[in-house]
Each structure stands twice: as C-alpha cells, then as structure tokens.
C-alpha atoms as a PDB file:
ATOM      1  CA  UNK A   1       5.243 -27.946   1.511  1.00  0.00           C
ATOM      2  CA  UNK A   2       4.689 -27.965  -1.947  1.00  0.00           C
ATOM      3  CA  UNK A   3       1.302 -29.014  -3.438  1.00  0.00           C
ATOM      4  CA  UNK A   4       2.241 -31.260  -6.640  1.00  0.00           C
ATOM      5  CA  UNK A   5       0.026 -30.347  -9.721  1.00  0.00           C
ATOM      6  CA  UNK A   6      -2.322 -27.440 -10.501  1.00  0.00           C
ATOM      7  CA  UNK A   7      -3.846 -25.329  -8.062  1.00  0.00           C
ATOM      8  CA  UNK A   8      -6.429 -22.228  -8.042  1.00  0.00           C
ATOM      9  CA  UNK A   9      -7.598 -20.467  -5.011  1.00  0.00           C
ATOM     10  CA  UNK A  10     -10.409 -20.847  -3.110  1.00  0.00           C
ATOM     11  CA  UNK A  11     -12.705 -17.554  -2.527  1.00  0.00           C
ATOM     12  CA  UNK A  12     -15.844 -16.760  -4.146  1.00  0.00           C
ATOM     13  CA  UNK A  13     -16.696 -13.351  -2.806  1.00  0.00           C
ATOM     14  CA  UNK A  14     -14.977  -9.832  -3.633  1.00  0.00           C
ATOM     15  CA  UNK A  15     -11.537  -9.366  -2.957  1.00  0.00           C
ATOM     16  CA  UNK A  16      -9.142  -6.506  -2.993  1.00  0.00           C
ATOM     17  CA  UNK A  17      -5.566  -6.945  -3.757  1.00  0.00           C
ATOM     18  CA  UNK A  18      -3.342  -3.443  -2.258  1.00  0.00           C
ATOM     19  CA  UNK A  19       0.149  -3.242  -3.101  1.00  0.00           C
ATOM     20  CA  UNK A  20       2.256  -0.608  -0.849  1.00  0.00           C
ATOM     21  CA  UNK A  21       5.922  -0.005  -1.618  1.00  0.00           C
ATOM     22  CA  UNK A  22       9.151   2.213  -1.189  1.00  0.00           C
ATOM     23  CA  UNK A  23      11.586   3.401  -2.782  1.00  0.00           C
ATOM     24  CA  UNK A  24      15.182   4.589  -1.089  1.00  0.00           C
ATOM     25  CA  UNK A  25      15.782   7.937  -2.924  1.00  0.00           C
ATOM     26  CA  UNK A  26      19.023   8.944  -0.815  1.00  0.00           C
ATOM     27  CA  UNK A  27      20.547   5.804   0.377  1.00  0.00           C
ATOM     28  CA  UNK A  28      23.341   7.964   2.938  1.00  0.00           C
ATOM     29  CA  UNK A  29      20.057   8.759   4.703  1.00  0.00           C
ATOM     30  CA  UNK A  30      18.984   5.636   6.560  1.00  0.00           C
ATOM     31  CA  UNK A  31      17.623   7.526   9.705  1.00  0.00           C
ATOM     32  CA  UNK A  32      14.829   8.825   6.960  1.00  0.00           C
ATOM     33  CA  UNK A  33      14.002   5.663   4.720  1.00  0.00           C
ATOM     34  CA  UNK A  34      14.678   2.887   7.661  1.00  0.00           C
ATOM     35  CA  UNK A  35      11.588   3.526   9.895  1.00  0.00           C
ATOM     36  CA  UNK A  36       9.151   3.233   6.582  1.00  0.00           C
ATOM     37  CA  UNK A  37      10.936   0.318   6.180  1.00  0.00           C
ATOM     38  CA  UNK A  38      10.866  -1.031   9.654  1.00  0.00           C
ATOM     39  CA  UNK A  39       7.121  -0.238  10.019  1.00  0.00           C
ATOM     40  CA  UNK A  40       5.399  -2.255   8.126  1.00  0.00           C
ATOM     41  CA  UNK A  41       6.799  -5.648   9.455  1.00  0.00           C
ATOM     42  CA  UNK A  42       4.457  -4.870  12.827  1.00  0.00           C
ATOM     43  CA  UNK A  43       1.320  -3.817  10.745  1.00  0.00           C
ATOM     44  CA  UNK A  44       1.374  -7.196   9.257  1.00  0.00           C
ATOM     45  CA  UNK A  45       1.710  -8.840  11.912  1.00  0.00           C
ATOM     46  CA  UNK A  46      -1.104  -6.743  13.563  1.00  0.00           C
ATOM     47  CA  UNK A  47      -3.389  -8.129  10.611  1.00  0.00           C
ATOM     48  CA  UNK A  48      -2.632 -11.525  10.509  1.00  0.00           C
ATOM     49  CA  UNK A  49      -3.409 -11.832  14.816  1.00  0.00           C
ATOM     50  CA  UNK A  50      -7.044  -9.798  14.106  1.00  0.00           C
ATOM     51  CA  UNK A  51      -9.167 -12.346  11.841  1.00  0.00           C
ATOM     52  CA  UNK A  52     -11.757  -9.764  11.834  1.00  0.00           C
ATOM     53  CA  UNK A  53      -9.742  -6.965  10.048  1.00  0.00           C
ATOM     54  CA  UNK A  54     -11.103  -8.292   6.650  1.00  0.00           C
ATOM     55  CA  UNK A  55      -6.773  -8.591   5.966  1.00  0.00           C
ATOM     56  CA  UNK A  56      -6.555 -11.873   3.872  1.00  0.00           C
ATOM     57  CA  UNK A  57      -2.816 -12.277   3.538  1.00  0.00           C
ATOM     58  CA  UNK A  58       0.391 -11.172   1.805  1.00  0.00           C
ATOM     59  CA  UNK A  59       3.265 -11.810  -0.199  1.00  0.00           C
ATOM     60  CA  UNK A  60       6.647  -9.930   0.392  1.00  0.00           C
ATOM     61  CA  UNK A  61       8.610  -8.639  -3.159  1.00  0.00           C
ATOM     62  CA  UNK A  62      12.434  -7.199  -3.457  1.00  0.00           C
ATOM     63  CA  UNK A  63      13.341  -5.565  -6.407  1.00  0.00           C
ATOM     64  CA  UNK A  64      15.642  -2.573  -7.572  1.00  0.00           C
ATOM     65  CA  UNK A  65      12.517  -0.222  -6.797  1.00  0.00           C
ATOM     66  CA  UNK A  66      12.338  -1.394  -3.539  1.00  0.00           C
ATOM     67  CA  UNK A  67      10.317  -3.321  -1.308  1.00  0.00           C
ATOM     68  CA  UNK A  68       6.759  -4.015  -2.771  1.00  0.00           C
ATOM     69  CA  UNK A  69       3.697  -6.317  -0.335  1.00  0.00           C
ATOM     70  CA  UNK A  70       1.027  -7.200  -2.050  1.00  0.00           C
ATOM     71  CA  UNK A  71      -1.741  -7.357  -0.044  1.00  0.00           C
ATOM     72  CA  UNK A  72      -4.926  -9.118  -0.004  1.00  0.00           C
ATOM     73  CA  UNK A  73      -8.337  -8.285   1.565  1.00  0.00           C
ATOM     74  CA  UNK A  74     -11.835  -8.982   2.057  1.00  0.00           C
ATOM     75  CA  UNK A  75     -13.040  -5.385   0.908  1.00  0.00           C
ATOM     76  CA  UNK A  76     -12.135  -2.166   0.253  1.00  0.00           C
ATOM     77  CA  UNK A  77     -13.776  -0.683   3.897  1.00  0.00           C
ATOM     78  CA  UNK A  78     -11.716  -3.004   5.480  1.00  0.00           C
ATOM     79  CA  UNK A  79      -8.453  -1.493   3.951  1.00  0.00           C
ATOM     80  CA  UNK A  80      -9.755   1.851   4.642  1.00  0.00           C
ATOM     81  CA  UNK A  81     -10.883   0.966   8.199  1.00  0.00           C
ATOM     82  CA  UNK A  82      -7.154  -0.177   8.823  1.00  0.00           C
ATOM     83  CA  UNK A  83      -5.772   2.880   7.472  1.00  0.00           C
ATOM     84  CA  UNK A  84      -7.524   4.978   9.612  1.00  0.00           C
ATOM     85  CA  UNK A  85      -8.124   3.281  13.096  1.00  0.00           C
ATOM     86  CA  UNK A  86      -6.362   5.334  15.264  1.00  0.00           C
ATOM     87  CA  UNK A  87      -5.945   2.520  17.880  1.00  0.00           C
ATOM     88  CA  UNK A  88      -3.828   0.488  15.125  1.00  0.00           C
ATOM     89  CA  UNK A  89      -0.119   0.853  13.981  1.00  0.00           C
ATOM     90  CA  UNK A  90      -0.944   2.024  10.422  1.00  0.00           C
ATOM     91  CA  UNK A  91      -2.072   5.731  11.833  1.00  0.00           C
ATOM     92  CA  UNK A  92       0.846   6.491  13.744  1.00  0.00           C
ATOM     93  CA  UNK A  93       3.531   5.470  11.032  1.00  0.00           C
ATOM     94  CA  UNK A  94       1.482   7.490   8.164  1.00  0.00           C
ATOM     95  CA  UNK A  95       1.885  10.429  10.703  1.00  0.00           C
ATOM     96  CA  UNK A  96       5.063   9.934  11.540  1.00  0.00           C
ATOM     97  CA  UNK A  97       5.889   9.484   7.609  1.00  0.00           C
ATOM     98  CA  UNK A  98       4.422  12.513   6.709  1.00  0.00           C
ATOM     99  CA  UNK A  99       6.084  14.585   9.390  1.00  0.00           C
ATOM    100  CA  UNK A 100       9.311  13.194   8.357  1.00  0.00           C
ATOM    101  CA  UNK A 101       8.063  13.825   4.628  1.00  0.00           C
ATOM    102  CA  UNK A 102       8.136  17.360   4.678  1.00  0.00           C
ATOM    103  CA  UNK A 103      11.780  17.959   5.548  1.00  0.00           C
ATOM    104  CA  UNK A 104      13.667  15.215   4.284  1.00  0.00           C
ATOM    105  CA  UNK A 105      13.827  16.664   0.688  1.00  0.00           C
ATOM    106  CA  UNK A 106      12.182  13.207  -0.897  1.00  0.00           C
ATOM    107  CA  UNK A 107      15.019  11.083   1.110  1.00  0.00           C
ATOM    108  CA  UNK A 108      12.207   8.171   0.487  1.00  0.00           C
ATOM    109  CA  UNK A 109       9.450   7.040  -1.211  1.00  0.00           C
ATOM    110  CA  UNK A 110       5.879   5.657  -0.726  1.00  0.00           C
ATOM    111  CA  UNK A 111       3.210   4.642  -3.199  1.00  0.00           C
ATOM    112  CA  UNK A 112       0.552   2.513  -3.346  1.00  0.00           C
ATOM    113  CA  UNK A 113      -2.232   0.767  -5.578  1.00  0.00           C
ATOM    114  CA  UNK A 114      -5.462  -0.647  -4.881  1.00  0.00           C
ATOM    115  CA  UNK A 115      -7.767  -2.577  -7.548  1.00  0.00           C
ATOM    116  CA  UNK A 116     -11.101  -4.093  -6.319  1.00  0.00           C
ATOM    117  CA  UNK A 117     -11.310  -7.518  -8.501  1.00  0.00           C
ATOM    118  CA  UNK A 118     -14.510  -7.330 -10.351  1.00  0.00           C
ATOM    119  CA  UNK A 119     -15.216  -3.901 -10.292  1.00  0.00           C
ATOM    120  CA  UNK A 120     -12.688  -2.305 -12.458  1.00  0.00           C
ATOM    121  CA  UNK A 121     -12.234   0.053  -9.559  1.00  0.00           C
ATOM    122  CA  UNK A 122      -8.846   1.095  -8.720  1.00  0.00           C
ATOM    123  CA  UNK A 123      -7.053   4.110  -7.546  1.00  0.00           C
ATOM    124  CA  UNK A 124      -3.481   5.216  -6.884  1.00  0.00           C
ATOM    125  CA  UNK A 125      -0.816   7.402  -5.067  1.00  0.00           C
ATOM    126  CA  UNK A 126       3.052   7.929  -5.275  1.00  0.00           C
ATOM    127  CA  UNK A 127       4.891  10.059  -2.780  1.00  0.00           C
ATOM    128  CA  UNK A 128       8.740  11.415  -3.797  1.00  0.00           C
ATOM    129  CA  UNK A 129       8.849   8.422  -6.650  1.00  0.00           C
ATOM    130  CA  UNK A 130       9.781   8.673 -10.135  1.00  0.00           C
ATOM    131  CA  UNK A 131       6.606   7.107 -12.717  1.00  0.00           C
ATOM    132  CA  UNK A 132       5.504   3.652 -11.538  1.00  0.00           C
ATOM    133  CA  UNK A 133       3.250   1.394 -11.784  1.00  0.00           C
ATOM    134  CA  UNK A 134       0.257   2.522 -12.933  1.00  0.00           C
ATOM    135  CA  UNK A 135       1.339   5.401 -13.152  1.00  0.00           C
ATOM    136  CA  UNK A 136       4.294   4.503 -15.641  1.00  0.00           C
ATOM    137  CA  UNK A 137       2.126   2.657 -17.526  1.00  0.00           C
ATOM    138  CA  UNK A 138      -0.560   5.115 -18.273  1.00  0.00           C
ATOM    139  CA  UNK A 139       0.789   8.823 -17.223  1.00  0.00           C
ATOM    140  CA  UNK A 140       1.031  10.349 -14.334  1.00  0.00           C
ATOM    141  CA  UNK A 141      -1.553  13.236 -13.023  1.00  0.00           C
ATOM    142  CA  UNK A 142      -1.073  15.364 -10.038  1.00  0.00           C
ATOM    143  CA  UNK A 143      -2.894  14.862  -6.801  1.00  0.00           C
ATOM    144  CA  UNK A 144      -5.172  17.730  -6.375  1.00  0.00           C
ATOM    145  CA  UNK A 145      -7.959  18.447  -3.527  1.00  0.00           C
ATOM    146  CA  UNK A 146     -10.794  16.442  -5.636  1.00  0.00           C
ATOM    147  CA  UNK A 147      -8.522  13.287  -5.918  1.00  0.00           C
ATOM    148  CA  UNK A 148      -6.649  13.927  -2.084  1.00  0.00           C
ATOM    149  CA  UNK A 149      -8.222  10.937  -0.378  1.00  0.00           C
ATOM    150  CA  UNK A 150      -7.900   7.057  -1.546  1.00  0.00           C
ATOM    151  CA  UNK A 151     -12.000   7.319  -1.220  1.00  0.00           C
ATOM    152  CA  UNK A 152     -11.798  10.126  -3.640  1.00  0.00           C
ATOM    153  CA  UNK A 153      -9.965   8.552  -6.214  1.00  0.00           C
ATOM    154  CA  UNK A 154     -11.637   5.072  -6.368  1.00  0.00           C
ATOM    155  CA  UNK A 155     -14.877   7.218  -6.405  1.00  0.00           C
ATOM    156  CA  UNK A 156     -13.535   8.669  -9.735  1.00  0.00           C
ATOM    157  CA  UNK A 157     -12.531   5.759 -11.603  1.00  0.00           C
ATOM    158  CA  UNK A 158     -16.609   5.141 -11.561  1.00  0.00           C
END
C-alpha cells in the first residue's frame, strides 16, 4: 500500500545497515554459483521468524553485478552473533562456500559491507570479485592475518 506524501523512518537507537552480494564469474557453472544463490533466501527467512536476532529487515537488489540485500540490524553483535551461531543456517552455507571456494577456480563471488550509522565504523570483504564497492571507490588492499576477521577490520577503521 502506498503511503501518500513524505515519510522518514522511525528508530532512534543505533543501527547497522550490511549489504552481502554475488557475483556469477563463470555462468556454465551453475552447480558452483547456484547454492550461494539459493542460500540466502532461508537465512532471511530464519531472521525475520526470530524477533530477537537484533535482524531489522531487508531489501532485495538485481543488477549486472549480481544480487545485492541490504540488510538492516539492531547492532553490530547481532550481525556477528548470526554469522557465527552454529545452530543457524548462516554457518553451514559459509562452510560449505568456502569448501566449494577453494576448487572452483573463482566460479563465484561473495563480498560484503558493513557500516555502523553514527560511528563512522565500517569494514569490508570481497571474495573472487573484481573492485567494488568500497573497494572501487577507494582502492583495494589485500586481506592479511591482522585484517582476517570482520571484528578485525571494523576494529581498524577506529
């Protein structure tokens, strides 16, 4: 339903806003790219049924760089607390990802960016992409063991 006129939200505490995307990089190779693709669809929904996951909402973006969700949370714990809770579907398709990651020559890419409103805090990662995002916009450095983890990074912009 549309809302006639001007509209802002409605949220006065901290807020997070995660984008995740991929890229196809070989397009013959669908038994690579297509369970990236099909695993995020369940994730969502996983977030959306647990209120408590500090998961706000999301909006859904197709473009020639692939699918893009922008994602919108409470905090940054919460994001990371998704990430790694074994008992959740996030864990198991990272796994599975980078299992499939090391011998599929870069068949796909994954990136993602996360920017805590307020704070100026941000960090990001690309996986088998070409410069984006951030990345494109300010130059690209290579993940090394100080800057591994998301924690790490967001530590560093500090």
């Amino acid at each position: 339903m549309i809302q006639r006129g001007r509209w802002t939200h409605e949220h006065d505490s901290g807020v997070v806003v995660f984008m995740i995307g991929m890229r196809v990089n070989r397009l013959w190779r669908p038994d690579l790219w297509l369970p990236v693709f099909a695993a995020m669809g369940p994730m969502i929904g996983e977030l959306y049924r647990d209120p408590s996951s500090g998961f706000l909402g999301h909006r859904t973006l197709v473009g020639a760089g692939g699918p893009t969700l922008v994602q919108y949370w409470r905090d940054v714990e919460s994001v990371y607390r998704y990430a790694a809770d074994p008992a959740a579907k996030h864990r198991p398709a990272w796994t599975s990802f980078n299992r499939r990651a090391r011998t599929s020559g870069g068949a796909v890419g994954i990136w993602h960016e996360t920017y805590v409103v307020g704070s100026g805090h941000h960090e990001t990662v690309y996986v088998d992409m070409p410069p984006t995002g951030l990345a494109k916009a300010t130059g690209a450095v290579r993940v090394t063991g100080r800057s591994d983890s998301a924690r790490q990074r967001l530590r560093a912009t500090d």
